[in-house]
N, C-alpha and C. Protein backbone atom coordinates (compact mmCIF):
# COMPACT_ATOMS: atom_id res chain seq x y z
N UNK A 1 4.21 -23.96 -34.28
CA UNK A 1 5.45 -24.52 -34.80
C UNK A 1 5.96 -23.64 -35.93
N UNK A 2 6.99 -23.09 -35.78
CA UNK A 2 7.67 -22.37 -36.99
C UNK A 2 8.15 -23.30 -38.43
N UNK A 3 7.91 -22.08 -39.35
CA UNK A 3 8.09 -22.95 -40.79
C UNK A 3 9.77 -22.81 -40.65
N UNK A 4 10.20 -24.28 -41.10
CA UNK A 4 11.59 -24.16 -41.41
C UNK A 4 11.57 -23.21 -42.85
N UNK A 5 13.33 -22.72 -42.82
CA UNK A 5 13.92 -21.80 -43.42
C UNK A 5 14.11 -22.67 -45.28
N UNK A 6 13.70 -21.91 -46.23
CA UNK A 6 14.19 -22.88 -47.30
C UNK A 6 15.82 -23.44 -47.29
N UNK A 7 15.88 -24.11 -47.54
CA UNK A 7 17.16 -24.68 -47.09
C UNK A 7 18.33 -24.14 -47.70
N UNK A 8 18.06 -23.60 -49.38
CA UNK A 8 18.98 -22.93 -49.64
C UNK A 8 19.72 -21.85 -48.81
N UNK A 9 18.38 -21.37 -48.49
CA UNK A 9 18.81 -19.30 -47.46
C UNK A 9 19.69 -19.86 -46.13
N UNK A 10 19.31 -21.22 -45.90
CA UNK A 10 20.47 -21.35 -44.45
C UNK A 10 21.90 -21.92 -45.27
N UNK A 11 21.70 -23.43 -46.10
CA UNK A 11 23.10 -22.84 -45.81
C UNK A 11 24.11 -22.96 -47.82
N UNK A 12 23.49 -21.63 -48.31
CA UNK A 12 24.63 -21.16 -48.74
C UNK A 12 25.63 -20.33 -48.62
N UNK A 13 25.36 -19.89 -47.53
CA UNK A 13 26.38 -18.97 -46.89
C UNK A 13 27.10 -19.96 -46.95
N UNK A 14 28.64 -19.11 -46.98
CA UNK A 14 30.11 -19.53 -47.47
C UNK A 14 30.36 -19.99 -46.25
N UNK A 15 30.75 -19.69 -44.86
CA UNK A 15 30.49 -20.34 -43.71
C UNK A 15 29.62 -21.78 -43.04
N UNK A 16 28.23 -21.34 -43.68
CA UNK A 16 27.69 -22.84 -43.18
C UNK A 16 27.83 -23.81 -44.18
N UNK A 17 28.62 -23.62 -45.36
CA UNK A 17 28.67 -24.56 -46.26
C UNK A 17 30.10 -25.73 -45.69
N UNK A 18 31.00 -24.28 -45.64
CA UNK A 18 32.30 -25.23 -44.83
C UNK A 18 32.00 -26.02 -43.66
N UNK A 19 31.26 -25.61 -42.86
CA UNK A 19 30.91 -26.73 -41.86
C UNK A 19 30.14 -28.01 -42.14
N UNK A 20 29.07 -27.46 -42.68
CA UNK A 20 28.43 -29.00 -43.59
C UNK A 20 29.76 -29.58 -43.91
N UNK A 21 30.81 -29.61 -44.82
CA UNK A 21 31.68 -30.55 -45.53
C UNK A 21 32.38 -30.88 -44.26
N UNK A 22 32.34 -30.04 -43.24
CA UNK A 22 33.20 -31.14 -42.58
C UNK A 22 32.72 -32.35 -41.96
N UNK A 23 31.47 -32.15 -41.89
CA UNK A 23 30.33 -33.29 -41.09
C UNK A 23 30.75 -34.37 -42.45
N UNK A 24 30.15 -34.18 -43.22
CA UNK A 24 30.14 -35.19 -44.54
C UNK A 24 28.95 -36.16 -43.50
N UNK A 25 29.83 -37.78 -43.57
CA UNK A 25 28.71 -38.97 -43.32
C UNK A 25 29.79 -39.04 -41.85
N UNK A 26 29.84 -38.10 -40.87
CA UNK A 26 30.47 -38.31 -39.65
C UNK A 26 30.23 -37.44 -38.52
N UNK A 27 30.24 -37.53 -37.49
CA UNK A 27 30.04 -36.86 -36.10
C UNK A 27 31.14 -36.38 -36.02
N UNK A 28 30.80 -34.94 -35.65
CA UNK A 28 32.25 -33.81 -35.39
C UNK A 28 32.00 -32.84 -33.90
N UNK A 29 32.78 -32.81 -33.02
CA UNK A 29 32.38 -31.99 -32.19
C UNK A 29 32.53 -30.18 -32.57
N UNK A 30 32.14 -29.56 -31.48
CA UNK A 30 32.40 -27.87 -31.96
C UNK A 30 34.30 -27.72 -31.71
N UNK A 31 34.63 -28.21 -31.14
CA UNK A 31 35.98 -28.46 -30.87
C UNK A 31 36.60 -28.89 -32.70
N UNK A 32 36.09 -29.51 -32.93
CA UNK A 32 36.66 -30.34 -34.43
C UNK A 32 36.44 -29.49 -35.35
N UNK A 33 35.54 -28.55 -35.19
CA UNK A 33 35.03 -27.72 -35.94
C UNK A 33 36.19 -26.66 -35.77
N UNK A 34 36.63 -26.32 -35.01
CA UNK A 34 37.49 -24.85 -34.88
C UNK A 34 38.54 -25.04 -34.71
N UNK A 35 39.28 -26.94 -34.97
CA UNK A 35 40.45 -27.06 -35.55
C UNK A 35 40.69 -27.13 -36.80
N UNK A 36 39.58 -27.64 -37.74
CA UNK A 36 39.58 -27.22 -39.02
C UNK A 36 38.92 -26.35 -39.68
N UNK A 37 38.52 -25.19 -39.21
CA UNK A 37 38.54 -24.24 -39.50
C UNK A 37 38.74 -22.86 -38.85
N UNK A 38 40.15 -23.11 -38.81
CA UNK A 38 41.08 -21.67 -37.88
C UNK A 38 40.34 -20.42 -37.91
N UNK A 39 40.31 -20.53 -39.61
CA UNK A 39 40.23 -18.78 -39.74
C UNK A 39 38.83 -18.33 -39.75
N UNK A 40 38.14 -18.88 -39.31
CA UNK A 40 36.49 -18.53 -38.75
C UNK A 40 36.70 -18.33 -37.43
N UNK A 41 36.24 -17.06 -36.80
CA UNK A 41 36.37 -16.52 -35.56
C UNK A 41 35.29 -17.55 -34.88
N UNK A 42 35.57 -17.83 -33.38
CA UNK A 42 34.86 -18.98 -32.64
C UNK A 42 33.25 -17.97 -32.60
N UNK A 43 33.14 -17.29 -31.76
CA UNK A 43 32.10 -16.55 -32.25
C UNK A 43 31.31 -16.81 -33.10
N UNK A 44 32.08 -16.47 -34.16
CA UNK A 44 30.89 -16.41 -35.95
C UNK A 44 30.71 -18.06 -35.72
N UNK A 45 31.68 -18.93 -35.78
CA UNK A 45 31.62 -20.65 -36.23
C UNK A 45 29.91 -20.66 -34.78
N UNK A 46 30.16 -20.41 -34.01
CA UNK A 46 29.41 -21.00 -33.25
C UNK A 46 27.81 -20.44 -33.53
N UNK A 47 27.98 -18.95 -34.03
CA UNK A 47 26.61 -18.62 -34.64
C UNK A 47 26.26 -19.33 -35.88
N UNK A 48 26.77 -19.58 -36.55
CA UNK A 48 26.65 -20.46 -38.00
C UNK A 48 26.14 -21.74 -37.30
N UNK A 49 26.43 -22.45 -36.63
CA UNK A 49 26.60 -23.40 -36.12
C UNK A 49 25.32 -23.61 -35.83
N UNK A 50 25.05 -22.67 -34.34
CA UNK A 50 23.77 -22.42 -34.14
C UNK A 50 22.29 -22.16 -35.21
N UNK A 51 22.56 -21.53 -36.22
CA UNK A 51 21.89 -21.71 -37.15
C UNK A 51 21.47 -22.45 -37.92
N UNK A 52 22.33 -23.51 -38.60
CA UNK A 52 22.08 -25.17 -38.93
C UNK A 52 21.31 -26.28 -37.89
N UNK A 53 21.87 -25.50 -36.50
CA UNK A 53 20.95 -26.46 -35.85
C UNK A 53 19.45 -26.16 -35.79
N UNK A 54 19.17 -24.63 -35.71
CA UNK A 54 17.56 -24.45 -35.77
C UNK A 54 17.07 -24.55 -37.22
N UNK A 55 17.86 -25.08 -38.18
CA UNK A 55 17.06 -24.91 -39.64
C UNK A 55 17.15 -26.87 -39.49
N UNK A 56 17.49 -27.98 -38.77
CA UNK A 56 17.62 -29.31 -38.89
C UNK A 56 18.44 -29.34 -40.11
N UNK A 57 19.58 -28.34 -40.06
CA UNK A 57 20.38 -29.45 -40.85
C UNK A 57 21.61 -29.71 -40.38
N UNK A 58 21.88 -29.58 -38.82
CA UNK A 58 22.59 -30.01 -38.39
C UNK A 58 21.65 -30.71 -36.93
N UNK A 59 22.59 -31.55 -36.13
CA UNK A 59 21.50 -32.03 -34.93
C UNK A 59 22.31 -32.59 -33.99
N UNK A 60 22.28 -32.33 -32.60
CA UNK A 60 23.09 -32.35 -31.76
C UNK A 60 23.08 -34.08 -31.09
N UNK A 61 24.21 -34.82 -31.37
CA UNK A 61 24.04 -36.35 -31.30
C UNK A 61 24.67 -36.52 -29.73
N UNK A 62 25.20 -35.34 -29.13
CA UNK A 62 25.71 -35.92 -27.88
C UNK A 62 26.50 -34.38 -27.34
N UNK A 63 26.39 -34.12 -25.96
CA UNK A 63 26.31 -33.05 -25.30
C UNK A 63 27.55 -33.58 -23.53
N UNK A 64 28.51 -33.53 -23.53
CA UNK A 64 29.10 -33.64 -22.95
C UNK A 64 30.14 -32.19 -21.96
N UNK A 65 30.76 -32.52 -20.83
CA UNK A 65 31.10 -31.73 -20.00
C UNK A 65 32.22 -31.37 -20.52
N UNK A 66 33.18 -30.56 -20.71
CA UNK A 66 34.38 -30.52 -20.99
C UNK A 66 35.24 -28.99 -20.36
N UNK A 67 35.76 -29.17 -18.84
CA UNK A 67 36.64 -27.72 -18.58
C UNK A 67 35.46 -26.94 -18.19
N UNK A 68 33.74 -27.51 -17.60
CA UNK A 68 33.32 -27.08 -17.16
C UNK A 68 32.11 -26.31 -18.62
N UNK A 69 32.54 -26.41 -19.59
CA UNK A 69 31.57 -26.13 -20.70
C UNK A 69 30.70 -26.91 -21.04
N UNK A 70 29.91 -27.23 -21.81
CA UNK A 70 29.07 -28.29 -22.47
C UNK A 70 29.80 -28.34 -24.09
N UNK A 71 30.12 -29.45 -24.17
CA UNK A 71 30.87 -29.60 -25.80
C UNK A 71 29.84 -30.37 -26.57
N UNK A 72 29.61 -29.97 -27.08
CA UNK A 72 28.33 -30.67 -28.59
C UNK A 72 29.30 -31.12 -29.52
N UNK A 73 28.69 -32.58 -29.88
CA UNK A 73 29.01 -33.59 -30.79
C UNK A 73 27.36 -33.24 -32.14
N UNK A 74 27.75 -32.94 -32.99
CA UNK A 74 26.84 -32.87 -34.41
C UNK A 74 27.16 -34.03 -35.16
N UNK A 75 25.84 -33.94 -36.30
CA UNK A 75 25.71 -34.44 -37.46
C UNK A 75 25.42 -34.40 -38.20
N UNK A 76 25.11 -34.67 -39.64
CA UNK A 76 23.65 -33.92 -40.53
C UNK A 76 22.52 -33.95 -40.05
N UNK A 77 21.44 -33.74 -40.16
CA UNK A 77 19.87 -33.37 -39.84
C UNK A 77 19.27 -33.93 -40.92
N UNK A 78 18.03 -34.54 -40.55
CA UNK A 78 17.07 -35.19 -41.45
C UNK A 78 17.11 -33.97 -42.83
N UNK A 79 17.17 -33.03 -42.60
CA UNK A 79 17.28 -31.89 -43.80
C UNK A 79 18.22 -31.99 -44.68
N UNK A 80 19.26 -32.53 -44.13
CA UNK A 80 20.13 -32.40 -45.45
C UNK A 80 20.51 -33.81 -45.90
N UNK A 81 19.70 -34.85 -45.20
CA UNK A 81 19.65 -36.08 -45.64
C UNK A 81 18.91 -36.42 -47.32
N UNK A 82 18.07 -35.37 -47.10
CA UNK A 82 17.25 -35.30 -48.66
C UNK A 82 16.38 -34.46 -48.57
N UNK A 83 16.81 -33.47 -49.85
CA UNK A 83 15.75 -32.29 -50.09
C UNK A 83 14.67 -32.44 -50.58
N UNK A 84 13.27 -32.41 -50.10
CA UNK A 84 12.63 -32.52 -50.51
C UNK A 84 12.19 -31.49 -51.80
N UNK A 85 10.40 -32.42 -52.67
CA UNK A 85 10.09 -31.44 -53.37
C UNK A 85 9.71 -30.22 -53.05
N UNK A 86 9.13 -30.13 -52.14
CA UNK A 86 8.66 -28.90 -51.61
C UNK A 86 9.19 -27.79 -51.33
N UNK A 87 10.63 -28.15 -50.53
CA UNK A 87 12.08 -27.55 -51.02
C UNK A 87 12.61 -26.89 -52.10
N UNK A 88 12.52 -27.86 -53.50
CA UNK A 88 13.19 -27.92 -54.32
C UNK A 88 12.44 -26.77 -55.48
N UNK A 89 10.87 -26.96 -55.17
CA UNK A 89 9.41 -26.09 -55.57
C UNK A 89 9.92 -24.75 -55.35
N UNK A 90 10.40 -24.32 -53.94
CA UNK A 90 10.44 -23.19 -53.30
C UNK A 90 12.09 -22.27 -53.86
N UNK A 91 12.99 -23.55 -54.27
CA UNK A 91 14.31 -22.59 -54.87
C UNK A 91 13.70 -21.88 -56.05
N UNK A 92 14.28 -20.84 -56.23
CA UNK A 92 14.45 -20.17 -57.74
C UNK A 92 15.20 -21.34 -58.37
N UNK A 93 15.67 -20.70 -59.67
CA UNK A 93 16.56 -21.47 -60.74
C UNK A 93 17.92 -21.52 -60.49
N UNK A 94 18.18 -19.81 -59.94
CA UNK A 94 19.89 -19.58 -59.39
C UNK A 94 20.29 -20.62 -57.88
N UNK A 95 19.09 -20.57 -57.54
CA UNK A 95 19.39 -20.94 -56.10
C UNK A 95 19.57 -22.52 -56.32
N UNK A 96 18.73 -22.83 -57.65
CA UNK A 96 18.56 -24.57 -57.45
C UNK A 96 20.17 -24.72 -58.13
N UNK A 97 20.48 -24.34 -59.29
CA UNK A 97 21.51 -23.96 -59.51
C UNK A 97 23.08 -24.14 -58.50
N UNK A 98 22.46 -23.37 -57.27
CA UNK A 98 23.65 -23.64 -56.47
C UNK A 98 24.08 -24.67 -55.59
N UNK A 99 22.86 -24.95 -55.37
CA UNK A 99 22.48 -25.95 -54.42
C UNK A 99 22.86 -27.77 -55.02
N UNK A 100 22.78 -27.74 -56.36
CA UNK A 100 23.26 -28.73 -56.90
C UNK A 100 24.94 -28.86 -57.09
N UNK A 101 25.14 -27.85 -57.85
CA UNK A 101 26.95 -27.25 -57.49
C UNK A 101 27.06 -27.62 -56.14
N UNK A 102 26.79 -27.01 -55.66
CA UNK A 102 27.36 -27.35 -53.53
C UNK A 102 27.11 -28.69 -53.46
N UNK A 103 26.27 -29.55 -53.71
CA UNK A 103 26.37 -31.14 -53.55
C UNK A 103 27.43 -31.50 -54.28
N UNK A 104 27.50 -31.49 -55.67
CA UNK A 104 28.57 -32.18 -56.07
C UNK A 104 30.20 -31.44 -56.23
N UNK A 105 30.23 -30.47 -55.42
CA UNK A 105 31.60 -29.94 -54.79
C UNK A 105 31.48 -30.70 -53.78
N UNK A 106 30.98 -31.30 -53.05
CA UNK A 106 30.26 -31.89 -52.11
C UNK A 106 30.99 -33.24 -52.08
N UNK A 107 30.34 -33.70 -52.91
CA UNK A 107 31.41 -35.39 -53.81
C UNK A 107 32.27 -35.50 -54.15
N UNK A 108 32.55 -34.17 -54.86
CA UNK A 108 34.35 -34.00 -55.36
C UNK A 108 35.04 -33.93 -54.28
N UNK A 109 34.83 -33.00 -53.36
CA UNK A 109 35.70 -32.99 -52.21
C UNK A 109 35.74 -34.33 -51.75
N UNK A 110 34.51 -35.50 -50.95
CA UNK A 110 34.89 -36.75 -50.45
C UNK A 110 35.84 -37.33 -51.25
N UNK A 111 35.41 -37.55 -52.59
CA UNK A 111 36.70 -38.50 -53.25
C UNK A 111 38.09 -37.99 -53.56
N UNK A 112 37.83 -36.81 -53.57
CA UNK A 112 39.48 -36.11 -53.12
C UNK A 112 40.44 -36.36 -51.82
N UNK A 113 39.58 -36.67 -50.48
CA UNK A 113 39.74 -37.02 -49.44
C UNK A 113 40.03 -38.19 -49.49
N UNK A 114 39.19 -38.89 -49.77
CA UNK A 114 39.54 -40.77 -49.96
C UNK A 114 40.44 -41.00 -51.27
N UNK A 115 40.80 -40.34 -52.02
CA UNK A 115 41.20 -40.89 -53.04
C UNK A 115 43.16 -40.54 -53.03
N UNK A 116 43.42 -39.47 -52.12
CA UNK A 116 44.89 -38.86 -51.62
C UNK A 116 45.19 -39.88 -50.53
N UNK A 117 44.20 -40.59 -49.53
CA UNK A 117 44.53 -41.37 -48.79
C UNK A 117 45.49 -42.35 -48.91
N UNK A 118 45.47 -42.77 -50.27
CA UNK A 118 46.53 -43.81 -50.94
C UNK A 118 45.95 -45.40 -50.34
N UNK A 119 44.85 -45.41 -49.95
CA UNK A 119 44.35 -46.54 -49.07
C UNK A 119 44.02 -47.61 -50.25
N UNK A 120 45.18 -48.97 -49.87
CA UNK A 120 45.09 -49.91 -50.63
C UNK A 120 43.49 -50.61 -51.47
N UNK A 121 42.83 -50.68 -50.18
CA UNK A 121 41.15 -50.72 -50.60
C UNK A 121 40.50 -49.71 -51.42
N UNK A 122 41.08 -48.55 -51.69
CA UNK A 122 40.60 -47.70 -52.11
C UNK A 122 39.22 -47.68 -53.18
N UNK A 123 39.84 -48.32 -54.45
CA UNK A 123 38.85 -49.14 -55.73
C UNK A 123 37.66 -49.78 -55.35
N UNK A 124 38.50 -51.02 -54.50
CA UNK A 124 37.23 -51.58 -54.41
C UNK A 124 36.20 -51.51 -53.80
N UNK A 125 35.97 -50.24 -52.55
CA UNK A 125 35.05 -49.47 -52.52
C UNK A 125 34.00 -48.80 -53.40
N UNK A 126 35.07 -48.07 -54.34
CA UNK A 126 34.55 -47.33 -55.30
C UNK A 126 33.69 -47.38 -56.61
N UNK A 127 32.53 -46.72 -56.64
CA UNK A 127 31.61 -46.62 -58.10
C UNK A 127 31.32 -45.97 -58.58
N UNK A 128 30.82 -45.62 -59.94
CA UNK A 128 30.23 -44.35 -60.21
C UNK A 128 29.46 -44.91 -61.69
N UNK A 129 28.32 -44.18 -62.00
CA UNK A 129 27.72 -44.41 -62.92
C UNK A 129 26.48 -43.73 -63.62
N UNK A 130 25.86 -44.00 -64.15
CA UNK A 130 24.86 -43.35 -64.79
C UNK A 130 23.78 -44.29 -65.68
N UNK A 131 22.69 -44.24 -64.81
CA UNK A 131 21.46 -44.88 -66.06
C UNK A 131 20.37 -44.15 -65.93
N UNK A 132 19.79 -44.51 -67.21
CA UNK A 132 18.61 -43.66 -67.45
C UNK A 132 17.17 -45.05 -67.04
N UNK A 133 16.44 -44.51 -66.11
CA UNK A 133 14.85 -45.03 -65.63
C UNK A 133 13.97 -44.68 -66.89
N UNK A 134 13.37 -45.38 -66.65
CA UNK A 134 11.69 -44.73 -67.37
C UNK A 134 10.55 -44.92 -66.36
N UNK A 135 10.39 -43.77 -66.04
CA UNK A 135 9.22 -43.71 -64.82
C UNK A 135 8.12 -43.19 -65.01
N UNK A 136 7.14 -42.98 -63.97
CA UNK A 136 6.29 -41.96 -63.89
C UNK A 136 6.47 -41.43 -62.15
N UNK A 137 6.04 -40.59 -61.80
CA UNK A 137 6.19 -40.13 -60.35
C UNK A 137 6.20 -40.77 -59.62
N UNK A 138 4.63 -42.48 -59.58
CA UNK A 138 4.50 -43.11 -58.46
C UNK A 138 5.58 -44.25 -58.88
N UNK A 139 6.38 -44.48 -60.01
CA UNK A 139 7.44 -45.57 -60.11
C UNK A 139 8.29 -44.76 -59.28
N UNK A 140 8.73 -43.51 -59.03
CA UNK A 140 9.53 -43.06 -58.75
C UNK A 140 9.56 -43.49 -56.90
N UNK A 141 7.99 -42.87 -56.07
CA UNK A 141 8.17 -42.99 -55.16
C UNK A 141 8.65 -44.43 -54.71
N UNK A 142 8.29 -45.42 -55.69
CA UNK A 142 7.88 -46.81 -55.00
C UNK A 142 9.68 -47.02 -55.43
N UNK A 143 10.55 -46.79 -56.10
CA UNK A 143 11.87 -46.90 -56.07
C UNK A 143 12.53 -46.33 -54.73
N UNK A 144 12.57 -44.95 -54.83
CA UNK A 144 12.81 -44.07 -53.44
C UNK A 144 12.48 -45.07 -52.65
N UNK A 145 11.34 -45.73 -52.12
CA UNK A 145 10.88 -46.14 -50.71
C UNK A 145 11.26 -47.70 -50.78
N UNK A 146 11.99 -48.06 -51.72
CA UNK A 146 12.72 -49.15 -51.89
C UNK A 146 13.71 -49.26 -51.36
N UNK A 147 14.48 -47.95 -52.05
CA UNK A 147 16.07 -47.49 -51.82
C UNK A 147 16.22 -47.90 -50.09
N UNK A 148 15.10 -46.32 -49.82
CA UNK A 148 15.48 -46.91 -48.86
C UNK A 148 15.30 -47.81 -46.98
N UNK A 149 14.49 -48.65 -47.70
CA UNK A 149 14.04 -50.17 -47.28
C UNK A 149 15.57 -51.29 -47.16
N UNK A 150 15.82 -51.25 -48.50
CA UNK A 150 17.24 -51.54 -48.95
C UNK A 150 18.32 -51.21 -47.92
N UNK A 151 18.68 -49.71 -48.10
CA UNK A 151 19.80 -49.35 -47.34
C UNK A 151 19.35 -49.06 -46.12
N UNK A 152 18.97 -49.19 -45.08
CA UNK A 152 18.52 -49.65 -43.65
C UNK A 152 19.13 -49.66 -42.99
N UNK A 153 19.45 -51.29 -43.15
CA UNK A 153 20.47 -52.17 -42.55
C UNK A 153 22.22 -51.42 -42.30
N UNK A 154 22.33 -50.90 -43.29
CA UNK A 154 23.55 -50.79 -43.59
C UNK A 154 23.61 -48.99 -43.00
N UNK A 155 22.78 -48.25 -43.02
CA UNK A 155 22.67 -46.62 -42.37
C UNK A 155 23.13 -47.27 -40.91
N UNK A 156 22.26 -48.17 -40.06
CA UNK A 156 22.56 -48.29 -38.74
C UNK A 156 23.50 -49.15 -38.47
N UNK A 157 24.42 -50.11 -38.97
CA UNK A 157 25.30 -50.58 -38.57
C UNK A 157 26.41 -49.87 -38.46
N UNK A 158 27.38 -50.36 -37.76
CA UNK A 158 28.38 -49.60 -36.87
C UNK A 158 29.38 -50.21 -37.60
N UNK A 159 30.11 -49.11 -38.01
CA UNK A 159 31.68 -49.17 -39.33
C UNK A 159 32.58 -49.65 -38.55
N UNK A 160 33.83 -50.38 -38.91
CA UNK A 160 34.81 -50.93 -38.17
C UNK A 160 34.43 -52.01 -37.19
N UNK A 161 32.95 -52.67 -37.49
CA UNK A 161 33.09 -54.13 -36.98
C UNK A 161 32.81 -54.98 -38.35
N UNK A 162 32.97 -55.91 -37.85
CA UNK A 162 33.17 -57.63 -39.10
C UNK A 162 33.54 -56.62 -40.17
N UNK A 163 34.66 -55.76 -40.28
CA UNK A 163 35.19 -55.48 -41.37
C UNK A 163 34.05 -54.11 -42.01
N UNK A 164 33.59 -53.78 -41.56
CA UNK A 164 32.48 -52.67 -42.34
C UNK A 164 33.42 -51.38 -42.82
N UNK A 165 33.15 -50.57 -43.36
CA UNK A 165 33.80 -49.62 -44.15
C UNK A 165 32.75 -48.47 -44.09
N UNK A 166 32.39 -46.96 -43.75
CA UNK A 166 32.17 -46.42 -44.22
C UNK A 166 31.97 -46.03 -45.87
N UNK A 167 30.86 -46.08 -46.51
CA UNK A 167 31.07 -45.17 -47.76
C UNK A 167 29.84 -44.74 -47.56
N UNK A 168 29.96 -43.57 -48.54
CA UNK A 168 29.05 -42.67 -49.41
C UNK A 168 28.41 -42.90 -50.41
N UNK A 169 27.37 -43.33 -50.42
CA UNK A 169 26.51 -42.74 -52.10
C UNK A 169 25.66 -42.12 -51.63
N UNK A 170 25.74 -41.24 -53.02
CA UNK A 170 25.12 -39.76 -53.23
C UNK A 170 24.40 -40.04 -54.25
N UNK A 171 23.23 -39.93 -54.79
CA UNK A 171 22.27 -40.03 -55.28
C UNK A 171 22.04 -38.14 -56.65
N UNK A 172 21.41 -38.81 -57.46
CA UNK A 172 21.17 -37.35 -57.98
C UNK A 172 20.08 -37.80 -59.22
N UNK A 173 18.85 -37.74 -58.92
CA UNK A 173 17.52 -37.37 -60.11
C UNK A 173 17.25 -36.21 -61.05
N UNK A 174 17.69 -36.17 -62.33
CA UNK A 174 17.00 -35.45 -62.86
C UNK A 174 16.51 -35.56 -64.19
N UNK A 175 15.49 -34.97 -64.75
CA UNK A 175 14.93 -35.17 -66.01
C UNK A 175 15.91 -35.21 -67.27
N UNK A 176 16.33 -36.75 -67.87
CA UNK A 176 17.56 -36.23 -68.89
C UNK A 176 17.14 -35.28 -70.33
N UNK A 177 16.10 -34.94 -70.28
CA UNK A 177 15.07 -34.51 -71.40
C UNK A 177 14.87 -33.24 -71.11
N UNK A 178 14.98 -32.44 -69.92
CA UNK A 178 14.62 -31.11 -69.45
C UNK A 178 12.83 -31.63 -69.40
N UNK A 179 12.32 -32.75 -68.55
CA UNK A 179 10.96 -33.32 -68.36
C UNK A 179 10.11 -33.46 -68.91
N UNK A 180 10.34 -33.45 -70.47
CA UNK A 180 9.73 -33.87 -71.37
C UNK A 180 9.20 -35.41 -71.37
N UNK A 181 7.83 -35.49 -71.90
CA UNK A 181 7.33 -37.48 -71.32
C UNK A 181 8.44 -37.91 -72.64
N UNK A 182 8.22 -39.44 -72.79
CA UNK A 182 8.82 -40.04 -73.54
C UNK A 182 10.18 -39.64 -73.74
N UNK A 183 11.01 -38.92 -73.16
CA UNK A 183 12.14 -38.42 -73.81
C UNK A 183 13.16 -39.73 -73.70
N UNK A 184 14.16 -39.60 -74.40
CA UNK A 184 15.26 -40.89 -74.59
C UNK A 184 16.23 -41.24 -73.21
């Protein structure tokens, strides 16, 4: 079994980054892909493409006939669902660096998207916030494996029945102390 690629080296390329944002929390075919993004030659999009799928951070949800081709329907990949530590061990500083930038260009872009929509519901969707935990590692896991115990239900239900809504939360851990114990 081959070692996956650190996740940074696949996709900060400027190419596989634009395709990630277009997936966001949705299924896009290769077709969807090369209407919103013209100016990537079909070629290159489809090698990029191809590449996210052998690193799992993209994953092929449905494979259909189309004009005699096979048209692939994608999505994110357990990989870019959450980086692990081992992952995170393996970036440098520049790379972790970027990789955090690219998530929350990541967020800026969704709420730029939802937020131009002018969609009356808009708000009351919407949250944002910040608190500080006091943990130790295994409070940490036993939160994580809470989270998500918690959100379950709501990953597999299907948006646009009894009123459901798509949203996003994005999550982000880090030491407010630079990981110092006791810090405030």
């Amino acid at each position: 079994m081959r070692k996956p690629s650190p996740i940074a080296d696949v996709v900060m390329h400027p190419v596989r980054l634009r395709i990630i944002q277009q997936l966001g929390a949705r299924e896009v075919t290769t077709a969807d892909l090369r209407s919103a993004l013209p100016d990537i030659p079909q070629a290159t999009l489809y090698r990029h493409v191809a590449a996210l799928v052998d690193a799992d951070i993209l994953t092929v949800v449905d494979e259909r006939r189309v004009r005699g081709a096979v048209e692939r329907t994608f999505a994110l990949g357990e990989r870019m669902a959450h980086v692990d530590h081992a992952e995170l061990r393996e970036m440098g500083s520049r790379e972790l660096q970027q990789a955090f930038l690219t998530f929350l260009a990541h967020v800026g872009e969704n709420f730029d998207r939802a937020s131009a929509a002018e969609d009356p519901d808009f708000r009351e969707f919407l949250g944002f916030g910040e608190m500080r935990l006091h943990v130790t590692r295994d409070d940490l896991a036993v939160i994580q494996a809470g989270l998500g115990e918690l959100l379950a239900p709501y990953i597999a239900a299907d948006a646009g029945h009894d009123g459901r809504r798509t949203v996003i939360l994005a999550t982000a851990l880090m030491p407010a102390d630079g990981g110092a114990p006791g810090g405030a």
